[in-house]
Protein backbone atom coordinates (compact mmCIF):
# COMPACT_ATOMS: atom_id res chain seq x y z
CA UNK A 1 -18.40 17.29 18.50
CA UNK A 2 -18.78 16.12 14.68
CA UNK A 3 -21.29 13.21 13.48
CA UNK A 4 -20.01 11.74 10.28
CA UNK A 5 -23.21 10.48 7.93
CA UNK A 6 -23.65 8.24 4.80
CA UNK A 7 -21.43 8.73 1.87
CA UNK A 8 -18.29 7.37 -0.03
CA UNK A 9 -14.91 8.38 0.15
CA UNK A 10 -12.63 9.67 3.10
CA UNK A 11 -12.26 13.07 2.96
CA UNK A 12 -14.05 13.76 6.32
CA UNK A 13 -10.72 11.69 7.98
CA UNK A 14 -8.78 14.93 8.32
CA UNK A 15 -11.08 16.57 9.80
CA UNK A 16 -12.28 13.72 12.63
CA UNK A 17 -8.76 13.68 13.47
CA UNK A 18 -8.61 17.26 14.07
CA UNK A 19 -11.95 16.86 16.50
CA UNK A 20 -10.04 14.21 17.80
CA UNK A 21 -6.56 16.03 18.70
CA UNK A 22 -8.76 18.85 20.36
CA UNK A 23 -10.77 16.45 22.61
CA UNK A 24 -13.71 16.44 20.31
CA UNK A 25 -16.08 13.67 20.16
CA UNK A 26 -16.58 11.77 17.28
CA UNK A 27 -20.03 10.00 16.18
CA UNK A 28 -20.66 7.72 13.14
CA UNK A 29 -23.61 6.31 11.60
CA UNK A 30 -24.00 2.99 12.00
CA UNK A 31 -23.49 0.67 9.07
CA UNK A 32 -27.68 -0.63 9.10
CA UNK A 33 -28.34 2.97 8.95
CA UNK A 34 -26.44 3.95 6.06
CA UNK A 35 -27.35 3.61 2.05
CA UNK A 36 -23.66 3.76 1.97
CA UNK A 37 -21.16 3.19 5.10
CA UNK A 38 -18.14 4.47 2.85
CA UNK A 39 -17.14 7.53 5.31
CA UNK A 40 -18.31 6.55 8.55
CA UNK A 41 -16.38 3.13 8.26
CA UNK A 42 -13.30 4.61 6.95
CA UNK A 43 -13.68 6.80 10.69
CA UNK A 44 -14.59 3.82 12.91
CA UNK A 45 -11.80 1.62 10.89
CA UNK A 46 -9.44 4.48 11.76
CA UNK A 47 -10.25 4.13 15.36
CA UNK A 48 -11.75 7.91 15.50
CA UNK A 49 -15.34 6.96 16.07
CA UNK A 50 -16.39 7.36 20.29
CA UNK A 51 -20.30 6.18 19.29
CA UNK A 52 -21.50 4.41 16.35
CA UNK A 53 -25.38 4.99 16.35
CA UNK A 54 -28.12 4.18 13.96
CA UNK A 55 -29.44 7.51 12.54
CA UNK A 56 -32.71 7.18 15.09
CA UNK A 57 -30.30 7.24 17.85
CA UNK A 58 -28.30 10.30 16.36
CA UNK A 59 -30.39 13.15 18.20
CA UNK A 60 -30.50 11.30 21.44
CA UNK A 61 -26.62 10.41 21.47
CA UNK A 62 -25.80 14.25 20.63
CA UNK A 63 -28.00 15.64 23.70
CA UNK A 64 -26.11 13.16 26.04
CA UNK A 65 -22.87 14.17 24.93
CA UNK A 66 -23.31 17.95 24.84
């Protein structure tokens, strides 16, 4: 499991497509969330993303994907 936070650029992609290819599971921050939805968009563009969750909801959608 990876969750993918705030922040510009896209070199996090590699590595959610590794978590991917292993049958990881791949959470973003949501965009309302986010002072800046640079990475986690590039992952949910990229189709990588299984949850996209306000950063609240991060805890609660890590325990119920353990």
């Amino acid at each position: 499991m990876i969750r993918y936070l705030t922040g510009m650029g896209n070199d996090g992609l590699a590595g959610c497509q590794n978590v991917k290819d292993n049958n990881g599971y791949v959470i973003v921050e949501a965009e309302e969330s986010c002072i800046v939805y640079g990475m986690p968009k590039v992952v949910f563009e990229a189709g990588l993303a299984d949850s996209q969750v306000a950063l609240s909801d991060m805890f609660e959608t890590i325990m119920l994907n353990l």
